[in-house]
C-alpha atoms as a PDB file:
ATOM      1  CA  UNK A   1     -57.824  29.415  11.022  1.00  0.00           C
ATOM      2  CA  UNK A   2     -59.299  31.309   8.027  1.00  0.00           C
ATOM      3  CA  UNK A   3     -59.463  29.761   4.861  1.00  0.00           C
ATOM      4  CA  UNK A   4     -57.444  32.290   2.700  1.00  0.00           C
ATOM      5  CA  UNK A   5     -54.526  31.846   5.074  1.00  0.00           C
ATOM      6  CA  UNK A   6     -50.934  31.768   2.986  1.00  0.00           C
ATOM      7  CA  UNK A   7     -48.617  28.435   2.360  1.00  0.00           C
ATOM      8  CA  UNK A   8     -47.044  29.378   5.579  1.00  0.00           C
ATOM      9  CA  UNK A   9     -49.848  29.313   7.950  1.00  0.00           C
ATOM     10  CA  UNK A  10     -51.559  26.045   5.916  1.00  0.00           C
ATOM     11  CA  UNK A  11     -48.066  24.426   6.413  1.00  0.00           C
ATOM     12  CA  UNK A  12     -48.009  25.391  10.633  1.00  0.00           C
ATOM     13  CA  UNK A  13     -51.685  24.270  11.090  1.00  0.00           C
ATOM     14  CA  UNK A  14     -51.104  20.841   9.312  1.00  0.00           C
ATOM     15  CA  UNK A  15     -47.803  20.691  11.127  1.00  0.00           C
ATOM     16  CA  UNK A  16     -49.547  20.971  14.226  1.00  0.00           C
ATOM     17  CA  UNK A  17     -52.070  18.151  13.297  1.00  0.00           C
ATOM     18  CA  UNK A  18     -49.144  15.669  11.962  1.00  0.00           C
ATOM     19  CA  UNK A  19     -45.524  15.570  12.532  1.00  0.00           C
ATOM     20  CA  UNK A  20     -44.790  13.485   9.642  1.00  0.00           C
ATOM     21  CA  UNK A  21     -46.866  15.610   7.259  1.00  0.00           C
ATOM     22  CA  UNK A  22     -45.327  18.676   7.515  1.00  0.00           C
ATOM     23  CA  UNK A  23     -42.509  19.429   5.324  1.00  0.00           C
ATOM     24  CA  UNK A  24     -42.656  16.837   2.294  1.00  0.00           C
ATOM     25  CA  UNK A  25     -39.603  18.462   0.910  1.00  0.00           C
ATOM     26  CA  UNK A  26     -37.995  17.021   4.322  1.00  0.00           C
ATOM     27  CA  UNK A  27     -39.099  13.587   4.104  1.00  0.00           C
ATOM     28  CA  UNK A  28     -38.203  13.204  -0.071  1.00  0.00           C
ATOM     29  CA  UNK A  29     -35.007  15.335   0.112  1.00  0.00           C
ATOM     30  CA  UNK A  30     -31.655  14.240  -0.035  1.00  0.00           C
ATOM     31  CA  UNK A  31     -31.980  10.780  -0.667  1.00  0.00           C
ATOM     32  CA  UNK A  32     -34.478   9.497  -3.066  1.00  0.00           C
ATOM     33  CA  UNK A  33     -35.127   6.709  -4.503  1.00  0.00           C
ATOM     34  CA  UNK A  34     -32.710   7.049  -7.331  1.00  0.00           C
ATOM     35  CA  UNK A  35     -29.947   7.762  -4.891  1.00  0.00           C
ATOM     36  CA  UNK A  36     -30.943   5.129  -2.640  1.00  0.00           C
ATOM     37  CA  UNK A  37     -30.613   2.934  -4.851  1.00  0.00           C
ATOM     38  CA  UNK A  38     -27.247   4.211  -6.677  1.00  0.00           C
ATOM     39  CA  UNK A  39     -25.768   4.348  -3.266  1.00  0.00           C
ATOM     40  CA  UNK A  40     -26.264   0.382  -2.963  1.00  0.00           C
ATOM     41  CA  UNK A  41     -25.724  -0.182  -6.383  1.00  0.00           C
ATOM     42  CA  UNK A  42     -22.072   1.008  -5.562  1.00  0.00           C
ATOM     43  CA  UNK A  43     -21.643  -0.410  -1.788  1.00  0.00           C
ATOM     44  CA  UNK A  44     -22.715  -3.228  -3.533  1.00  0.00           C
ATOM     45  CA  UNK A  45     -19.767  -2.927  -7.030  1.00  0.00           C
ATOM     46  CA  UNK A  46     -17.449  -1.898  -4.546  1.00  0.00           C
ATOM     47  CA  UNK A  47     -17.924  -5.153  -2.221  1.00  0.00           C
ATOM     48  CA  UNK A  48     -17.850  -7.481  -4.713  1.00  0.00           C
ATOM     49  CA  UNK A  49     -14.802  -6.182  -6.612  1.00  0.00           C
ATOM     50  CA  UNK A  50     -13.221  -6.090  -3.277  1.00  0.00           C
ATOM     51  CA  UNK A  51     -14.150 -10.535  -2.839  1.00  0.00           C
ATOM     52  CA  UNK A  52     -11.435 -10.661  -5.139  1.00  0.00           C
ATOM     53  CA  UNK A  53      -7.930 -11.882  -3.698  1.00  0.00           C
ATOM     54  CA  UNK A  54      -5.460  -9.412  -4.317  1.00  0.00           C
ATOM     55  CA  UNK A  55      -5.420  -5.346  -5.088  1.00  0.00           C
ATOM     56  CA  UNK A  56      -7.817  -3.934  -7.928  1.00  0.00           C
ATOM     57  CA  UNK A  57      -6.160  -2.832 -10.598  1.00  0.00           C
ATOM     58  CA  UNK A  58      -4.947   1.005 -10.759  1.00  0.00           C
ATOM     59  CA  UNK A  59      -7.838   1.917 -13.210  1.00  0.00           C
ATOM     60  CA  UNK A  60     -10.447  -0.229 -10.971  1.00  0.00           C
ATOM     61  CA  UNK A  61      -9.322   1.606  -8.119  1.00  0.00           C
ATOM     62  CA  UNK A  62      -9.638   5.219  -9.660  1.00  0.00           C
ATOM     63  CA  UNK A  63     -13.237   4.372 -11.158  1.00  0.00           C
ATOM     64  CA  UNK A  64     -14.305   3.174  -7.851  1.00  0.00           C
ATOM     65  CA  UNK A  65     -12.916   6.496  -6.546  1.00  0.00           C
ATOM     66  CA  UNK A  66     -14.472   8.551  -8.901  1.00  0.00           C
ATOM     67  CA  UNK A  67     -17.851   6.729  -8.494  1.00  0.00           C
ATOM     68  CA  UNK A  68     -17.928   7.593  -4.573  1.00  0.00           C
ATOM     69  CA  UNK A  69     -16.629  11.093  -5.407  1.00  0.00           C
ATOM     70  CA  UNK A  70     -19.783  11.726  -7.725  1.00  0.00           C
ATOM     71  CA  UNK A  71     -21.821  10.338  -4.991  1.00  0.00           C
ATOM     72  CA  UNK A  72     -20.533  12.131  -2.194  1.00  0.00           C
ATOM     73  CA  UNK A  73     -20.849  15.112  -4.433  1.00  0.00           C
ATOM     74  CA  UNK A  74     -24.549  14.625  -5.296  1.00  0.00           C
ATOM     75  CA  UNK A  75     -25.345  13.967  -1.573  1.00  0.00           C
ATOM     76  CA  UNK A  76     -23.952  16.883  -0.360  1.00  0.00           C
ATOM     77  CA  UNK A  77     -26.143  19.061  -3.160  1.00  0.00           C
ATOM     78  CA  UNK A  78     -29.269  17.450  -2.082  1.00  0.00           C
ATOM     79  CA  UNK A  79     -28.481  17.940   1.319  1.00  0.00           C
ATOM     80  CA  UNK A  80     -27.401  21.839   1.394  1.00  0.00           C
ATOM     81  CA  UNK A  81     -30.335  22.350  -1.103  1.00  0.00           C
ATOM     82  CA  UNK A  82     -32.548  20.239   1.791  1.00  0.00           C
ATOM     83  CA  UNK A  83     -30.911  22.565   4.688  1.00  0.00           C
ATOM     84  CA  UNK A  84     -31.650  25.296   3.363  1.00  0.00           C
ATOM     85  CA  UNK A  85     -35.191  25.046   2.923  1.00  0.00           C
ATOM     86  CA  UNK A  86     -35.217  23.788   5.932  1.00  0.00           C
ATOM     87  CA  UNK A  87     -33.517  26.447   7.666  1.00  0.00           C
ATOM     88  CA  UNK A  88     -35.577  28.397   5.872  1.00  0.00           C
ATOM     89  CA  UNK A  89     -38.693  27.267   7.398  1.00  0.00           C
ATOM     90  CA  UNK A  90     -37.417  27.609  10.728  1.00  0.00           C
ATOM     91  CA  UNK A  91     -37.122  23.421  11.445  1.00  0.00           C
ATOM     92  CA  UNK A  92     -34.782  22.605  13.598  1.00  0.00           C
ATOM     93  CA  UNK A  93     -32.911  19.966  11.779  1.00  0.00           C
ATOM     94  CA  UNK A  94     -34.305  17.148   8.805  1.00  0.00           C
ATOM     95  CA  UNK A  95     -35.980  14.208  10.163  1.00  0.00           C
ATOM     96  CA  UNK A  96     -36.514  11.878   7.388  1.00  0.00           C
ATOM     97  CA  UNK A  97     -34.637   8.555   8.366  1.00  0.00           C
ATOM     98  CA  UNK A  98     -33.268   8.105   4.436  1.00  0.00           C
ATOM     99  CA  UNK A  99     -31.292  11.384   5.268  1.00  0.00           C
ATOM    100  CA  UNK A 100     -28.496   8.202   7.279  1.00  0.00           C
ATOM    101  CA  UNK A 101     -28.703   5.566   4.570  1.00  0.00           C
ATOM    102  CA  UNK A 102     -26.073   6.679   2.294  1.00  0.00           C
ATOM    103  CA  UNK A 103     -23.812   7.757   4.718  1.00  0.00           C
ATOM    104  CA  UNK A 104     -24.332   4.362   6.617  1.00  0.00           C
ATOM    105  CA  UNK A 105     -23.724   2.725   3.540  1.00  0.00           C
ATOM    106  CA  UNK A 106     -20.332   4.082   2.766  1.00  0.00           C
ATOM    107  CA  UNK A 107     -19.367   3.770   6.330  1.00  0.00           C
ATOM    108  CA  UNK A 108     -20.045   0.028   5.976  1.00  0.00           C
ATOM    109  CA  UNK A 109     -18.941  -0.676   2.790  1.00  0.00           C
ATOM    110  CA  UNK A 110     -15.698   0.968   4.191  1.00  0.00           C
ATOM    111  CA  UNK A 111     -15.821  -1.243   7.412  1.00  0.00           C
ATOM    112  CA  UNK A 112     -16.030  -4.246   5.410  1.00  0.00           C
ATOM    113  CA  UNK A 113     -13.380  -3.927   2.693  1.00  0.00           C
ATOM    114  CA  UNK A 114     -10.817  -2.571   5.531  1.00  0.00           C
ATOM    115  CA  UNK A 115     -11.267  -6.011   7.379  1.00  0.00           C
ATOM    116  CA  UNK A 116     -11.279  -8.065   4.213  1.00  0.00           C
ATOM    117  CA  UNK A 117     -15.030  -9.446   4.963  1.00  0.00           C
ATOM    118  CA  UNK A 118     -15.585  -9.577   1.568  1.00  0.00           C
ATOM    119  CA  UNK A 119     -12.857 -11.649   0.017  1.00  0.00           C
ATOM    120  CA  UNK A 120     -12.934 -14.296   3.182  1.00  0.00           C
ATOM    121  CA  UNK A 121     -17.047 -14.578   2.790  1.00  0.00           C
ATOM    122  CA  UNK A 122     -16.124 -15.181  -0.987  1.00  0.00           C
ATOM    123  CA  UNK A 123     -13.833 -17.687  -0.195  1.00  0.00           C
ATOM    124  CA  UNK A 124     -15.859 -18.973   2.226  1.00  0.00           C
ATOM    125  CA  UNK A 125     -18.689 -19.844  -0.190  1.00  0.00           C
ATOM    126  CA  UNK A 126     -16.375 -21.484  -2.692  1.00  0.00           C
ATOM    127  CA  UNK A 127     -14.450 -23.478  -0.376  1.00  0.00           C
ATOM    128  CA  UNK A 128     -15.525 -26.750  -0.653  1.00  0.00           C
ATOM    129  CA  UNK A 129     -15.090 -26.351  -4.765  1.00  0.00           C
ATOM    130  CA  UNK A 130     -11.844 -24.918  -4.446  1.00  0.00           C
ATOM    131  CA  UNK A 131     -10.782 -28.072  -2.214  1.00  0.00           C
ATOM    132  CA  UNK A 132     -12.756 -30.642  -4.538  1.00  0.00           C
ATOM    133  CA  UNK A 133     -10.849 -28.472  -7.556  1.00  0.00           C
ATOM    134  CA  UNK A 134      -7.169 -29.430  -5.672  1.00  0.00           C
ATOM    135  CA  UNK A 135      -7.844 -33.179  -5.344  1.00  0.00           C
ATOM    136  CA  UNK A 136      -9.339 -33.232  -8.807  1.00  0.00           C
ATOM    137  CA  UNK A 137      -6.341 -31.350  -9.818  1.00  0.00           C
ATOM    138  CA  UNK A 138      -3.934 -33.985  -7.901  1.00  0.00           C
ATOM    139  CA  UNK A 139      -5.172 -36.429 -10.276  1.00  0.00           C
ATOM    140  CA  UNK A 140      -4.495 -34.915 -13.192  1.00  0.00           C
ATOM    141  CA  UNK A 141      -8.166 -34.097 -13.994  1.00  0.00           C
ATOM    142  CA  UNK A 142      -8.702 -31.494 -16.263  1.00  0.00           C
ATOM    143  CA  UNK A 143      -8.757 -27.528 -15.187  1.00  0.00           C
ATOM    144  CA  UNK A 144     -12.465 -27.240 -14.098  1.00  0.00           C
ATOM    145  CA  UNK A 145     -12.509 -23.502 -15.106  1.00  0.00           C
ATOM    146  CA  UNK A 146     -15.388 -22.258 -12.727  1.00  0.00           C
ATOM    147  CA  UNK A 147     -14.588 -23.201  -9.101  1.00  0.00           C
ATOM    148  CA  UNK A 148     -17.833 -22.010  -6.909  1.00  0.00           C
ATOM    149  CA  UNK A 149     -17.883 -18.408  -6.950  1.00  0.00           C
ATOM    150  CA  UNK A 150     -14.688 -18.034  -9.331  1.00  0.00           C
ATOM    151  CA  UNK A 151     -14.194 -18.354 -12.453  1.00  0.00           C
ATOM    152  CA  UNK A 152     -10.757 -18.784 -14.748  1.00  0.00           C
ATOM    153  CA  UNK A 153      -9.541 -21.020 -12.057  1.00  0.00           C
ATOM    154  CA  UNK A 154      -6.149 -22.782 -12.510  1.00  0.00           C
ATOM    155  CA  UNK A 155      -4.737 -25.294 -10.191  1.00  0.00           C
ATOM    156  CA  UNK A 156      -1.102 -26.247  -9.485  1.00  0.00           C
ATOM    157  CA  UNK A 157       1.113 -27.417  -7.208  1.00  0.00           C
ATOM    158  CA  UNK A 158       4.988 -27.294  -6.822  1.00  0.00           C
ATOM    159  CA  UNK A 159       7.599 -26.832  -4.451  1.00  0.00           C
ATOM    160  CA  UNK A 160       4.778 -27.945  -1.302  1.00  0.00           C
ATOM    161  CA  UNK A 161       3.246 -25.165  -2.244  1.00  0.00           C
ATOM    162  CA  UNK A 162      -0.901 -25.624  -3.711  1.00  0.00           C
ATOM    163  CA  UNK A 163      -1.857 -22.212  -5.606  1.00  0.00           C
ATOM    164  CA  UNK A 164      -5.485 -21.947  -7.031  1.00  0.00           C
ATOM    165  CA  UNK A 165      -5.714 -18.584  -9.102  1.00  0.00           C
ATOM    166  CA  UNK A 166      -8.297 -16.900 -10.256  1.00  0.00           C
ATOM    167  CA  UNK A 167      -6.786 -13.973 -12.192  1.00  0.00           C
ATOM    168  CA  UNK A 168      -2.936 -13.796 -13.155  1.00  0.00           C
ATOM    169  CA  UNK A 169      -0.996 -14.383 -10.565  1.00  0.00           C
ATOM    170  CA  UNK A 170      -3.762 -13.881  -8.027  1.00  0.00           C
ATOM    171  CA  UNK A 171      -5.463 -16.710  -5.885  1.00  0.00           C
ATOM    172  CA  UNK A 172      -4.983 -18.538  -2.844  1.00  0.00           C
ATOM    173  CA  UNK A 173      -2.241 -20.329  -1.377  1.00  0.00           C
ATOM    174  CA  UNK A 174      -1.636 -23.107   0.708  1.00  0.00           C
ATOM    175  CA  UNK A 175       1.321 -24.852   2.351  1.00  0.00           C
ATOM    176  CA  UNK A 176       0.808 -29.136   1.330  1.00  0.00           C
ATOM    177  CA  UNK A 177       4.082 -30.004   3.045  1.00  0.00           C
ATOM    178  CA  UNK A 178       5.008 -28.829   6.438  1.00  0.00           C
ATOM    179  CA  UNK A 179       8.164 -26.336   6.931  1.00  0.00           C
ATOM    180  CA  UNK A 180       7.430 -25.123   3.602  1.00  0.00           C
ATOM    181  CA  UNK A 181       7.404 -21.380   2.956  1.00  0.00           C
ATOM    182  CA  UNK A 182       4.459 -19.617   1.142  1.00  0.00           C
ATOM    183  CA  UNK A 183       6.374 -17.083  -1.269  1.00  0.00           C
ATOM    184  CA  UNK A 184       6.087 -13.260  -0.036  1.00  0.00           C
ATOM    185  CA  UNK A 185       2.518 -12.591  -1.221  1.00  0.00           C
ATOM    186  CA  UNK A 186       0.909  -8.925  -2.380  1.00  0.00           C
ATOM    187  CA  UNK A 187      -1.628  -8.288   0.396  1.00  0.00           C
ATOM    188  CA  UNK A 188      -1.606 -11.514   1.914  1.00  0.00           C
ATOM    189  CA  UNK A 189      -5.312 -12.107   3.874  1.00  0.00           C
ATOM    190  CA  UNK A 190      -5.404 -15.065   5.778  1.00  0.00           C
ATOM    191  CA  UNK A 191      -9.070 -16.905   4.677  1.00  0.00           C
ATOM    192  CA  UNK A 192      -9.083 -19.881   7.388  1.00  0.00           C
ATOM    193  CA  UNK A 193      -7.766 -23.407   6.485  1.00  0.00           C
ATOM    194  CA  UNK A 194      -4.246 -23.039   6.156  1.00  0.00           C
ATOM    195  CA  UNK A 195      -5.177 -20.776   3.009  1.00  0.00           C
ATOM    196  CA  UNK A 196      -3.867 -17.344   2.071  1.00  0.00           C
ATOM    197  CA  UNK A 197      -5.043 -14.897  -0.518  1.00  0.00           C
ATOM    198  CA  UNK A 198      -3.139 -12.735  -2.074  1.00  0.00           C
ATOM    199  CA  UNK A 199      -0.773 -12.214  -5.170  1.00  0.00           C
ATOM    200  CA  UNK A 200       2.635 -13.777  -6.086  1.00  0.00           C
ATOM    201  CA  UNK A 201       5.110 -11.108  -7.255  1.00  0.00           C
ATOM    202  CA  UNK A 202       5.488 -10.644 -11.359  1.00  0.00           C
ATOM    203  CA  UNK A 203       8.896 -11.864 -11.832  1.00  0.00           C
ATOM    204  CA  UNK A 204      10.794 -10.242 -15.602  1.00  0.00           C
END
């Protein structure tokens, strides 16, 4: 080809030599590293406020909205601005695999918190504390405080009913004596062993 040829014809002879060198634009554009890693930065927020028992509070729950609002906003720039150029340059479609990650991520994040992975893995970890926290507790030992992967953990028990909580009126449940009845909880979850998450009503 001669050497004078314009961007366009440099960019169709190297395309023709290597795929993956093409269009750089392609493989940089929409998700960089910066939104690579703010995507799993929130996935990440999102998960771990979700390992709580209970609902997030109102103003937790708009933040977290407006944080994956901003995100699916600045994805959706990048990736019209990406298109275009693209389009432009008569490519069929984008081909960098980073183009699925952030999409992936919010589907997942979204898969998990709908089937309450989070909060039972949580409570999964912390098990054996919270059980070594309820005998201790039976024997009038002092509050412990930090139970595994909780912290601010109180322990009673009344009425056959054991409730470890973590933040108000928050925790998890568990009937001691059989043919009791665990009070109506605020999205219960059931975490395996008898125990429920979830929160008590506030009584006036």
């Amino acid at each position: 080809m001669p050497l004078r040829a314009g961007r366009r014809d440099r960019e169709e002879f190297v395309a023709a030599i290597c795929d993956d060198c093409a269009w750089p634009d392609d493989a940089e554009a929409p998700a960089g590293p910066i939104l690579l890693l703010a995507a799993a930065a929130i996935a990440a927020a999102t998960v771990w406020v979700s390992s709580a028992p209970g609902s997030p509070s109102r103003l937790v729950s708009l933040t977290a909205a407006a944080v994956w609002a901003l995100m699916v906003l600045a994805y959706g720039i990048r990736a019209f601005r990406a298109g275009w150029t693209t389009r432009r340059r008569g490519l069929a479609g984008l081909r960098s695999w980073r183009w699925a990650v952030p999409p992936l991520l919010g589907a997942l994040t979204a898969l998990l918190v709908l089937t309450d992975v989070p909060v039972r893995a949580r409570f999964s970890v912390s098990r054996g504390a919270i059980e070594h926290a309820v005998d201790e507790a039976n024997r009038a030992a002092p509050a412990p405080g930090r139970v595994g992967a909780f912290a601010g953990v109180t322990v009673t028990s009344a009425a056959g009913v054991t409730a470890v909580r973590v933040s108000g009126e928050c925790g998890f449940f568990k009937v001691d004596v059989p043919g009791t009845t665990l009070p109506a909880l605020g999205r219960p979850v059931d975490v395996g062993g008898g125990w429920r998450a979830g929160c008590l009503p506030v009584t006036s």
